[in-house]
N, C-alpha and C. Protein backbone atom coordinates (compact mmCIF):
# COMPACT_ATOMS: atom_id res chain seq x y z
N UNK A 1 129.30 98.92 119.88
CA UNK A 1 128.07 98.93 119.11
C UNK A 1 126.85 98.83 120.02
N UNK A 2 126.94 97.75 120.90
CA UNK A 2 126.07 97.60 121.96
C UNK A 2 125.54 99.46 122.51
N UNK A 3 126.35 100.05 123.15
CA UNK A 3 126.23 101.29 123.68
C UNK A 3 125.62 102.26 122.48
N UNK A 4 125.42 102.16 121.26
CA UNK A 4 125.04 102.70 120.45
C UNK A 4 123.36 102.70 119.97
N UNK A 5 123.34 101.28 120.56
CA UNK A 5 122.11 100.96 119.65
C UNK A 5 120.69 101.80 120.38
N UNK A 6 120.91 102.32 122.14
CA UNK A 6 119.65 102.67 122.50
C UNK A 6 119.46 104.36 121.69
N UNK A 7 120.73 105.20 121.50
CA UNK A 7 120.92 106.27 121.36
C UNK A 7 120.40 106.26 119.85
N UNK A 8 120.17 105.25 119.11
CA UNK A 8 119.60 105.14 117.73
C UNK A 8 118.13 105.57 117.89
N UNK A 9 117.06 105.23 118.93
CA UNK A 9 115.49 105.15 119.16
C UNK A 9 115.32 106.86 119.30
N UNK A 10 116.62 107.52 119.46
CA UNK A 10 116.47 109.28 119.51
C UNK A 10 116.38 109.99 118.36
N UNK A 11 116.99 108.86 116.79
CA UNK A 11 117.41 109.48 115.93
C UNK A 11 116.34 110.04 115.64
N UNK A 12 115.86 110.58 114.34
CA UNK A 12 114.98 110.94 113.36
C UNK A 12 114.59 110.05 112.41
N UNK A 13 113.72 109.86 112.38
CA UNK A 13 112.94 108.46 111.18
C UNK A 13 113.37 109.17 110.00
N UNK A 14 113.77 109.04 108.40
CA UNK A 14 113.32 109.29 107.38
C UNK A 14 112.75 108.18 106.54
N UNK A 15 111.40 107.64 105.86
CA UNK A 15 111.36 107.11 104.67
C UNK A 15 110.75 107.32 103.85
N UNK A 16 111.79 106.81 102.79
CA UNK A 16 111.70 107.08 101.52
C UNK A 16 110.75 107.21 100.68
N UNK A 17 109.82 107.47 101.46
CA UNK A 17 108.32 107.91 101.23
C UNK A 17 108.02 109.34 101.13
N UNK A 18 109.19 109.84 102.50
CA UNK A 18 108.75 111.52 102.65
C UNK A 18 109.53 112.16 101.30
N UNK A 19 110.40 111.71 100.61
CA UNK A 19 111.02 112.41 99.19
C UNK A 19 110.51 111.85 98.12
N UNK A 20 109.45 111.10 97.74
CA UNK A 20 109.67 110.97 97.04
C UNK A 20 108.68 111.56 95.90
N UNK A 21 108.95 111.72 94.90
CA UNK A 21 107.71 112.63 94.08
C UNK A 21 106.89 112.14 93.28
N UNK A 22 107.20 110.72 93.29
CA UNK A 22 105.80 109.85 92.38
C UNK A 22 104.58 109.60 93.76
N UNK A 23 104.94 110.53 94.69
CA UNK A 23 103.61 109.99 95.94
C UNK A 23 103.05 111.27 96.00
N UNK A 24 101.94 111.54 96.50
CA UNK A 24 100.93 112.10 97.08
C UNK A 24 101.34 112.56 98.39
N UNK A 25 100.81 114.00 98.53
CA UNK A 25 100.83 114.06 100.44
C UNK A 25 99.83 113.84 100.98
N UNK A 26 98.90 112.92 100.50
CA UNK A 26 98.26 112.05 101.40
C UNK A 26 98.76 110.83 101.28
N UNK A 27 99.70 110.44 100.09
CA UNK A 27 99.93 108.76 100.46
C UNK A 27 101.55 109.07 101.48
N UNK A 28 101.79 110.10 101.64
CA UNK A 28 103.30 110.32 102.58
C UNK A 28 104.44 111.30 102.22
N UNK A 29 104.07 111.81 101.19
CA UNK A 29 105.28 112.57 100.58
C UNK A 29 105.30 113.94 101.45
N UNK A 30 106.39 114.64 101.82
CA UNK A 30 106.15 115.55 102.65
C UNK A 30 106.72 116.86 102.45
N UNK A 31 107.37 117.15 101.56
CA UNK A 31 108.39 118.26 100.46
C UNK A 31 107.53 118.27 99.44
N UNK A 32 108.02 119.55 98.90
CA UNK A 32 106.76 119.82 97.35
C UNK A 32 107.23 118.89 96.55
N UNK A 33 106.30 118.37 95.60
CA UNK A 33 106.99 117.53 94.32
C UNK A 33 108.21 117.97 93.62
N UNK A 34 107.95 119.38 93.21
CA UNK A 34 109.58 119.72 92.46
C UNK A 34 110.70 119.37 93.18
N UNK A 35 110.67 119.56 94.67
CA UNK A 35 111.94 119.60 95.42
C UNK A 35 112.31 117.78 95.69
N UNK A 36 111.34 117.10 95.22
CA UNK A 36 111.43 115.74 95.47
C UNK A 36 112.60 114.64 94.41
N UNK A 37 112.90 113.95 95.03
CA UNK A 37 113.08 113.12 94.07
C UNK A 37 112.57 111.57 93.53
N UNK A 38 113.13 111.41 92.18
CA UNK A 38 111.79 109.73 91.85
C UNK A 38 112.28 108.53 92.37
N UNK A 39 111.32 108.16 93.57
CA UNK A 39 111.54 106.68 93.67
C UNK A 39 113.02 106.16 94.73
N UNK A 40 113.09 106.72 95.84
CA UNK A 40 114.50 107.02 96.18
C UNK A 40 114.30 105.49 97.17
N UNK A 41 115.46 105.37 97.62
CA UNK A 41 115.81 104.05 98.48
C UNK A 41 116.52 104.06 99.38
N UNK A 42 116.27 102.98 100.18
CA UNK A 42 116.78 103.37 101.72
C UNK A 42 118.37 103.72 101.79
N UNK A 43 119.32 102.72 100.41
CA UNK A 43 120.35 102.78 100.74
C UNK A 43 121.20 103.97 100.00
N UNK A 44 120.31 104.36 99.03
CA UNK A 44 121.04 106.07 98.68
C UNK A 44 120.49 106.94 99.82
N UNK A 45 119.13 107.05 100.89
CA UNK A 45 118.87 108.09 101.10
C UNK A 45 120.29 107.67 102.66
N UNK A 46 120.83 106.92 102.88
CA UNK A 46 121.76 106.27 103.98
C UNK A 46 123.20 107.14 103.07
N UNK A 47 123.48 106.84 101.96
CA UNK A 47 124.84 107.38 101.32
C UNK A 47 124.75 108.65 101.47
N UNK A 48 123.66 109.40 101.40
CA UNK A 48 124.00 110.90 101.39
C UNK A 48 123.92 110.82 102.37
N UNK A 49 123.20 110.83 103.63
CA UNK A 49 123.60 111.50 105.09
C UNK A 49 124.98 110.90 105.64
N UNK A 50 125.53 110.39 104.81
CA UNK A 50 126.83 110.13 105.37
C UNK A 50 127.76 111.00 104.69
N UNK A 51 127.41 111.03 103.16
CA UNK A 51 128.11 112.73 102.36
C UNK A 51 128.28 114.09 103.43
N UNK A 52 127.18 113.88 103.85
CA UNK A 52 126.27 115.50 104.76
C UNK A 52 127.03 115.34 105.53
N UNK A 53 127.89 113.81 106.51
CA UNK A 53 128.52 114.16 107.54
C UNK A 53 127.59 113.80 108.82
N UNK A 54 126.36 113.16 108.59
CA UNK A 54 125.74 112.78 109.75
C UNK A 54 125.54 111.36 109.87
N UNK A 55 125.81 110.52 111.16
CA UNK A 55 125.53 109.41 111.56
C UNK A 55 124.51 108.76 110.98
N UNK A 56 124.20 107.75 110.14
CA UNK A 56 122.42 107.21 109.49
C UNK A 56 122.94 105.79 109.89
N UNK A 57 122.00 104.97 110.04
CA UNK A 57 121.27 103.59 110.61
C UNK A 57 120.26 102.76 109.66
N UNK A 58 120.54 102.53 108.79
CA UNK A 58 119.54 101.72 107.93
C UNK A 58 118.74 100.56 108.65
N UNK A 59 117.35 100.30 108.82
CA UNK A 59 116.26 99.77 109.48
C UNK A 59 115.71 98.99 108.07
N UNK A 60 115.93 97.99 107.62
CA UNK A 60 115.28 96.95 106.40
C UNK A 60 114.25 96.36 106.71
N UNK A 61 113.98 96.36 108.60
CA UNK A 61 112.70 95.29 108.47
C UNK A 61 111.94 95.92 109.08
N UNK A 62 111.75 97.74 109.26
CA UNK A 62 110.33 98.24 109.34
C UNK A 62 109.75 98.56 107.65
N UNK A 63 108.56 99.43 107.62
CA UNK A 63 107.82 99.55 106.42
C UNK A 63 107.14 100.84 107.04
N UNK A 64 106.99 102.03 106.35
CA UNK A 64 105.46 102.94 106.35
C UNK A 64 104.61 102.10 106.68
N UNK A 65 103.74 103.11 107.49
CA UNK A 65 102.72 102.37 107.83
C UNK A 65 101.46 102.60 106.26
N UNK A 66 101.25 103.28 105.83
CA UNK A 66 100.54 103.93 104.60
C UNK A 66 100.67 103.18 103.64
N UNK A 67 102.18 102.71 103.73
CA UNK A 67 102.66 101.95 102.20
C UNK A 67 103.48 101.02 102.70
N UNK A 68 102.86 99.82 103.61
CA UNK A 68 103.62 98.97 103.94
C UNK A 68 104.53 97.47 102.84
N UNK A 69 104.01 97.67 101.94
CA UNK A 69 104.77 97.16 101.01
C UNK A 69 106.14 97.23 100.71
N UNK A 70 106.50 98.94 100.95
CA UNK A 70 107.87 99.36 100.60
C UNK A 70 108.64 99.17 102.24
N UNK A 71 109.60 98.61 102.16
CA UNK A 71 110.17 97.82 103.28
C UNK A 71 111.04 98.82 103.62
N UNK A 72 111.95 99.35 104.45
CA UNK A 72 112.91 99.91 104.99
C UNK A 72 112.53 101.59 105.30
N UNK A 73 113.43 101.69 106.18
CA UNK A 73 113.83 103.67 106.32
C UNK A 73 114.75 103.43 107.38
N UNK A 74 115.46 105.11 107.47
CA UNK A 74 116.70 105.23 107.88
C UNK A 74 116.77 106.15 109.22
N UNK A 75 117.56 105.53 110.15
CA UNK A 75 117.24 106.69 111.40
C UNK A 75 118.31 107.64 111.38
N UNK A 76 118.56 109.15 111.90
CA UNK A 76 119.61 109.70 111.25
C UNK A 76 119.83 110.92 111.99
N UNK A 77 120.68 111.05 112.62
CA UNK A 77 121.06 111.73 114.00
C UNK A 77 121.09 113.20 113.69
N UNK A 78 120.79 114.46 113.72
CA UNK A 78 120.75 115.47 113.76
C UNK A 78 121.62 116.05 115.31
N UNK A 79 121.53 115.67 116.36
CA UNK A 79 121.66 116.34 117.29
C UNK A 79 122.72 115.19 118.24
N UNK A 80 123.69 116.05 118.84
CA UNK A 80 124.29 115.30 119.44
C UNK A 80 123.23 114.53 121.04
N UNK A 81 123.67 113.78 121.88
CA UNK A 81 123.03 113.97 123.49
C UNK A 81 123.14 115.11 124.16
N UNK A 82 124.48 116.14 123.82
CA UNK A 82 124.34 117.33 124.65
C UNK A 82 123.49 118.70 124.04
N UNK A 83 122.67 117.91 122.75
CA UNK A 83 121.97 119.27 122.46
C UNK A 83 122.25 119.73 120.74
N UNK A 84 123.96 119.62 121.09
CA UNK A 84 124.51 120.76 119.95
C UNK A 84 124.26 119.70 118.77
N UNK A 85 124.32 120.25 117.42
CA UNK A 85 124.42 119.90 116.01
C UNK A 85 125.17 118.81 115.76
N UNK A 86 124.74 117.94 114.61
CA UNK A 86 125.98 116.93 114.72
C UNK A 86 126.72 117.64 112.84
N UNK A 87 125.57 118.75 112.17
CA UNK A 87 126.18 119.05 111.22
C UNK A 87 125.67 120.51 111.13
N UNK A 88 126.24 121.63 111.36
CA UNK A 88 125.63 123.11 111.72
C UNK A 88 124.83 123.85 110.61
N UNK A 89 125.07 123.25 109.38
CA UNK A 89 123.96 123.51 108.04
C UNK A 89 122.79 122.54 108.02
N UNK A 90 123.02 121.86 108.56
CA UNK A 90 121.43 120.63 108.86
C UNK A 90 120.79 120.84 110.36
N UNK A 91 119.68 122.06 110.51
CA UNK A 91 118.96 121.63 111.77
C UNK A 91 117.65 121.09 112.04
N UNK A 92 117.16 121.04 110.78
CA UNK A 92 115.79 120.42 110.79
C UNK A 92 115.60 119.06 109.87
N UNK A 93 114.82 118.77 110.83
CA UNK A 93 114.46 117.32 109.38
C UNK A 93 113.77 117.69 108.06
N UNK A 94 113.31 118.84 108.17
CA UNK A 94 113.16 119.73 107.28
C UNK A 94 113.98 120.23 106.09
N UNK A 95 115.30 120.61 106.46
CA UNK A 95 116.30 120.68 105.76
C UNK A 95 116.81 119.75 105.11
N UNK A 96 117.11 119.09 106.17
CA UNK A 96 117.32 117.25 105.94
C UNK A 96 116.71 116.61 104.72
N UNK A 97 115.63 116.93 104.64
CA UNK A 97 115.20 116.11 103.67
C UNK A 97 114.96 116.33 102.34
N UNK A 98 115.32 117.96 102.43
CA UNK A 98 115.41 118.81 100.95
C UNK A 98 116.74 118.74 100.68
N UNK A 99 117.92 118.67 101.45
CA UNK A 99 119.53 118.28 101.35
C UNK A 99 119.55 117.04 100.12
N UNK A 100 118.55 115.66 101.03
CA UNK A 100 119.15 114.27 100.57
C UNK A 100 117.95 114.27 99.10
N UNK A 101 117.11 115.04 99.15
CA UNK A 101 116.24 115.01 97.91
C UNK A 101 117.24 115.61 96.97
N UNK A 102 117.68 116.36 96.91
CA UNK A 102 118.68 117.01 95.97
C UNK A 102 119.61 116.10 95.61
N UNK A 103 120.33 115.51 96.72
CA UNK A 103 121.32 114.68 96.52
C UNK A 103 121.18 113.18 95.69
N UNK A 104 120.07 112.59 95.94
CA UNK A 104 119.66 111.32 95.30
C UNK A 104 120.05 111.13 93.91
N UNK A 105 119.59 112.04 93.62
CA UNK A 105 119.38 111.82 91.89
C UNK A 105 121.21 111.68 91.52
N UNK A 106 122.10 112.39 92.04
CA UNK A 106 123.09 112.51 91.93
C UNK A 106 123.94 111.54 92.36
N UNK A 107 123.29 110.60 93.03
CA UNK A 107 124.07 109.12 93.52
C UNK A 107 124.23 108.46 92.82
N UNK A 108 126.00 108.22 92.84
CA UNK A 108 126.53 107.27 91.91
C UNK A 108 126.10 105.90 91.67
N UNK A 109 124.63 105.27 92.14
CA UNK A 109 124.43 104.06 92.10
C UNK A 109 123.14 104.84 90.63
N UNK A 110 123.01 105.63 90.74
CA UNK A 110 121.57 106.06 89.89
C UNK A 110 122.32 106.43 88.27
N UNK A 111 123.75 107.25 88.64
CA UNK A 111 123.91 107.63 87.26
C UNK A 111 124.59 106.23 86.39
N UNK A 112 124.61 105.15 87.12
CA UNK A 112 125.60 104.36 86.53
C UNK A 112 124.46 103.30 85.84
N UNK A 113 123.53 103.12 86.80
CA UNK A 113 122.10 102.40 86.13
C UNK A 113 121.77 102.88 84.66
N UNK A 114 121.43 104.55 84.65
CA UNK A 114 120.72 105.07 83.39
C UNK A 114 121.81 104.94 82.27
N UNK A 115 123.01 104.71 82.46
CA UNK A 115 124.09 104.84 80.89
C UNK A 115 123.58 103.39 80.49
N UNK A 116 123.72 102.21 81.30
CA UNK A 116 123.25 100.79 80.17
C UNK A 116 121.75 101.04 79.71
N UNK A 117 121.02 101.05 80.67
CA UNK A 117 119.46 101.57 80.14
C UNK A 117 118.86 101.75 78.89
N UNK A 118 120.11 102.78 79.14
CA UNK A 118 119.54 103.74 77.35
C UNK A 118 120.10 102.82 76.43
N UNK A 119 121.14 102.41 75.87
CA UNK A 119 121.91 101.80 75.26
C UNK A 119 120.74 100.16 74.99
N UNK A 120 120.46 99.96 76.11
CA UNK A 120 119.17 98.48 75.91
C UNK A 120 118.08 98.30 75.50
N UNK A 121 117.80 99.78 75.55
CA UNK A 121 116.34 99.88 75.17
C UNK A 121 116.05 99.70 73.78
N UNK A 122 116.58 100.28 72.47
CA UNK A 122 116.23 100.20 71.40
C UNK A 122 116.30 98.25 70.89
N UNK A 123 117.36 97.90 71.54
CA UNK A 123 117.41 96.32 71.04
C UNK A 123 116.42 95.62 71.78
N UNK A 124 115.73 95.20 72.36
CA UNK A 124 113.98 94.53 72.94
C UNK A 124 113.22 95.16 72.02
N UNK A 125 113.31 96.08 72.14
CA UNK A 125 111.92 96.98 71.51
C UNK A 125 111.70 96.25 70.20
N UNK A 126 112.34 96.27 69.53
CA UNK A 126 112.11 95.61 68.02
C UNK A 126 112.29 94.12 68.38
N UNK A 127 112.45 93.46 69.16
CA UNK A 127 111.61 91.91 69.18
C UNK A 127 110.57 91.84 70.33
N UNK A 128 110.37 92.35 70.41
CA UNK A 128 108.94 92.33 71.82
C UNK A 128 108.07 92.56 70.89
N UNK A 129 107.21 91.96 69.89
CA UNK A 129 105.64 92.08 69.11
C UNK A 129 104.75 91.03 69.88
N UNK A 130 103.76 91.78 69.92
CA UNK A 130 102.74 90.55 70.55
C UNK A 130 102.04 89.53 69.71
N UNK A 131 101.34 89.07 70.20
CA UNK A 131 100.46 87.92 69.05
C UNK A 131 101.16 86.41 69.48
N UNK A 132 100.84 85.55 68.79
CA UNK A 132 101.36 84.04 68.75
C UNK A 132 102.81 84.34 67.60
N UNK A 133 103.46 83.08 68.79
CA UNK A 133 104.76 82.94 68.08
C UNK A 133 104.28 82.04 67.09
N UNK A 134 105.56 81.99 66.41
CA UNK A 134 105.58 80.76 64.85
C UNK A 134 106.14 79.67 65.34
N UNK A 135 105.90 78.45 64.79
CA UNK A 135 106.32 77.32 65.26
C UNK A 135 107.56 76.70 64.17
C-alpha cells in the first residue's frame, strides 16, 4: 500500500461537482446538464470506476475549492506509469466523466433509496399541518 500511495498524486481528480446537474458551470459543473447526473457522491462516483475497470481512491477530507462545504472527491487512474491505458474505451477525463454520469443514476445504492421513498411519502403528508398543536 505504502508503494501505492505516491503513484495516487498522478491520478486524475474527479468531484462530484464536475457531474453534477443541479450546479452551474460557473459554480463547477463541467458536462452539459442533460449528460449530468443529480446530486452524485463520492462513493457511487468510486463504484462505477471500479465497474469501468479502473483503479479509484476515495479522498473524504479534501472539498472543492468553489463549494467547500461538499467534502470529498475521487482520484482515478486513467493511465498506467508506462503511458498505456489502464481501460482502452476510457482516454479522457472527458469520457470519464460522461461514462460515470451515465452510470450514477443506475447505482444500486440510488435505486434501492427511491422504492421506500415513494411508498413514505403519502403517510407524513397528511399529518404534517401547520399551525399550533391541541393540547
Amino acid at each position: 500500500m505504502d508503494g501505492s500511495m505516491p503513484n495516487i498524486k498522478k491520478w486524475i481528480v474527479l468531484y462530484p461537482v464536475y457531474i453534477n446537474s443541479k450546479k452551474t458551470i460557473a459554480e463547477g459543473r463541467r458536462i452539459s446538464a442533460e449528460k449530468a447526473c443529480e446530486n452524485p457522491n463520492c462513493i457511487e462516483i468510486d463504484d462505477c470506476c471500479r465497474y469501468l475497470k479502473l483503479p479509484s481512491a476515495i479522498e473524504l477530507d479534501k472539498a472543492y475549492p468553489r463549494d467547500f462545504m461538499q467534502r470529498g472527491r475521487v482520484r482515478v487512474q486513467l493511465k498506467r506509469p508506462d503511458g498505456s491505458l489502464v481501460n482502452p474505451a476510457i482516454a479522457t477525463r472527458k469520457q470519464l466523466m460522461f461514462r460515470v454520469a451515465e452510470l450514477v443514476p443506475k447505482h444500486h445504492g440510488r435505486t434501492k433509496k427511491q422504492e421506500p421513498a415513494a411508498t413514505s411519502t403519502t403517510g407524513p403528508s397528511k399529518s404534517s399541518k401547520g399551525g399550533k398543536k391541541k393540547k
